[in-house]
Structure formats: structure tokens, C-alpha cells
Protein backbone atom coordinates (compact mmCIF):
# COMPACT_ATOMS: atom_id res chain seq x y z
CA UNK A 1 83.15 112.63 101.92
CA UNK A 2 86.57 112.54 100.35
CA UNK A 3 86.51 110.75 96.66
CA UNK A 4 88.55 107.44 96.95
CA UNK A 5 91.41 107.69 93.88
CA UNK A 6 94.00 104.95 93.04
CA UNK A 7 97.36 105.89 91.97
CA UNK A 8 98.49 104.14 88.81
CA UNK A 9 102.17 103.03 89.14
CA UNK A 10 102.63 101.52 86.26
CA UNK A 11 101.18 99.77 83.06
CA UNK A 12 102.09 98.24 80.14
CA UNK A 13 102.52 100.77 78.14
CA UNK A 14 104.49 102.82 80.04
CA UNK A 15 102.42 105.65 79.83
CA UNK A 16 103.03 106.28 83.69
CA UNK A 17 106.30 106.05 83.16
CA UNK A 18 106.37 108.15 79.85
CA UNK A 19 104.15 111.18 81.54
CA UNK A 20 106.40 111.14 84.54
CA UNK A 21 109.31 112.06 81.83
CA UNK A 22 107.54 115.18 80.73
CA UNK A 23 107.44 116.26 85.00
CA UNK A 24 108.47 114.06 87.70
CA UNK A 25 106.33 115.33 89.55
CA UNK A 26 103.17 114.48 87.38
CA UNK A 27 101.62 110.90 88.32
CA UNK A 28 98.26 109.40 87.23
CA UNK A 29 95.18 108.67 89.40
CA UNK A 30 92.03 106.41 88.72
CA UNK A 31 88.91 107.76 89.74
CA UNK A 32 86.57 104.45 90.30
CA UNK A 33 83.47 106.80 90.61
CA UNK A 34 83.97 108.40 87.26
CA UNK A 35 85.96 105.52 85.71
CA UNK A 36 88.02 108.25 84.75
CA UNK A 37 91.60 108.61 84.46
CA UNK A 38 93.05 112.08 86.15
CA UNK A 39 96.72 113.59 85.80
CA UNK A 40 98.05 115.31 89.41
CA UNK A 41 101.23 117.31 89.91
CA UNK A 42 103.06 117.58 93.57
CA UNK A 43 104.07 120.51 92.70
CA UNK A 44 100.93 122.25 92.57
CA UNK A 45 100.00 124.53 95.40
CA UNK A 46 96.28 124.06 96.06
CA UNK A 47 95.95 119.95 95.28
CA UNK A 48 97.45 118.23 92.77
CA UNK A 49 94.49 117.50 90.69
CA UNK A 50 95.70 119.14 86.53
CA UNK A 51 92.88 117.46 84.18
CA UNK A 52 91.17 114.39 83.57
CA UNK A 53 92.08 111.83 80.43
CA UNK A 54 88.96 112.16 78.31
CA UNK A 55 89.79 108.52 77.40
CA UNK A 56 88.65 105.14 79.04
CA UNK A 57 91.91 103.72 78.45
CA UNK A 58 95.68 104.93 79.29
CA UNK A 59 97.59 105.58 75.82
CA UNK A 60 99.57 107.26 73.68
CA UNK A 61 97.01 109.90 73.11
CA UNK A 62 97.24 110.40 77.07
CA UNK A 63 100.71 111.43 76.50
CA UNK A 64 99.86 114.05 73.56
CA UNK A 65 97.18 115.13 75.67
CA UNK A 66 99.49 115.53 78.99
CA UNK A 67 101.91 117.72 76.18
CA UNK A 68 99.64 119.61 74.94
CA UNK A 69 97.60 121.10 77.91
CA UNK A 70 101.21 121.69 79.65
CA UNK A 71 101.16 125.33 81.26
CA UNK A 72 103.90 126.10 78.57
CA UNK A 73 101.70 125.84 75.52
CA UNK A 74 98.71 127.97 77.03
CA UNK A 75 98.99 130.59 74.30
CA UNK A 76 98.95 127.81 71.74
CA UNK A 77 96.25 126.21 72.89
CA UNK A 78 94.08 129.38 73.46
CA UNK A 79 94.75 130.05 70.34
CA UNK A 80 93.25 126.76 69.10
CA UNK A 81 90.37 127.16 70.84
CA UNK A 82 89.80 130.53 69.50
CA UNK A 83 90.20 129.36 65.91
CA UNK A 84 87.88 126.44 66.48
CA UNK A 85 85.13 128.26 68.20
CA UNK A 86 85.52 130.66 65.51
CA UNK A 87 85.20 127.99 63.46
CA UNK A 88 82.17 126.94 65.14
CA UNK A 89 80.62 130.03 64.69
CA UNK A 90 80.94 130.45 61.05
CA UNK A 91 79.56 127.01 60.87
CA UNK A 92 76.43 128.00 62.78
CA UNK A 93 75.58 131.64 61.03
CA UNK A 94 76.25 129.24 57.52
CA UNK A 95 72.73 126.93 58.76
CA UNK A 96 71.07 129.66 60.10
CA UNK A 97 71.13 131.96 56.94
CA UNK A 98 70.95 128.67 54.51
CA UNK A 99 67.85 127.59 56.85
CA UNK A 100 66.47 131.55 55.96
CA UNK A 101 67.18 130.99 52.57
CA UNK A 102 65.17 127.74 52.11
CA UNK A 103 62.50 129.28 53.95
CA UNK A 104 62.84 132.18 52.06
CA UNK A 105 62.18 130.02 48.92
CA UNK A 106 59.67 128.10 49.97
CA UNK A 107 57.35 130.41 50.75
């Protein structure tokens, strides 16, 4: 069974609007099942489906997100990823040999 979206024309923030400046062919879908928000592109080949909004509510942050995930700033955005699961992973061997060290101690 095919997932029932609703196209979001507009809203009162313009975010439609605003998105649709960054492609015209981008345009915004509500998914009632997931009460998610989704972006879509025409111009895709396979579907339009891009990403979904990991808000609840359409916003500015909708529009950095919409920027930022653009095909265009792939390297960039690998390349934050990379740095904060790198990040991440310091993080984790930092508990791990504190958590040695206080067992260490307290035996």
C-alpha cells in the first residue's frame, strides 16, 4: 500500500515558499503516518523523496537544514560528520580508560 503524503503549499512562514527559492523544483510533503515533514525534488530520477525535517514544525531551521544537506555541500558535510564522530570517539576511549582508572584505584 502506497503511503498517503500531503503537499504543503504554503504556510505562514513562508518556508514553502523560501525552500522553493533554493530549487524550484524542491516542494514539501506531510507524512500523516510519521507526522513528519519530508523535502521532494522533481528533478530527481528515481522519486522525489530528498530527506525528512527532523522537526515537528516547519521553520527557519527547515531552511538551514534544506541548505545544508544540498548535494553541493556533500564534502562539507562529510567532513562534519567525520569530525564529530571523531569527536565521538575520543569522547568514548576518554570513559572507558577513566572507568579503568577508577577501577584501577579502587581495587
Amino acid at each position: 500500500m502506497k503511503k498517503k503524503l500531503f503537499e504543503i503549499e504554503s504556510d505562514c512562514l513562508d518556508i514553502v515558499k523560501r525552500i522553493r527559492t533554493i530549487d524550484k523544483n524542491y516542494f514539501v510533503m506531510f507524512n500523516p503516518d510519521t507526522r513528519q515533514f519530508e523535502l521532494h525534488n522533481h528533478a530527481q530520477g528515481k522519486g522525489t523523496y530528498c530527506l525528512t525535517f527532523p522537526f515537528d514544525v516547519l521553520d527557519e531551521r527547515a531552511i538551514s537544514f534544506t541548505l545544508k544537506t544540498r548535494v553541493q555541500n556533500s564534502d562539507a558535510l562529510f567532513e562534519e560528520m567525520e569530525a564529530e564522530n571523531r569527536a565521538i570517539e575520543q569522547a568514548n576511549i576518554k570513559a572507558v580508560l577513566n572507568n579503568f582508572e577508577e577501577k584501577l584505584y579502587d581495587s
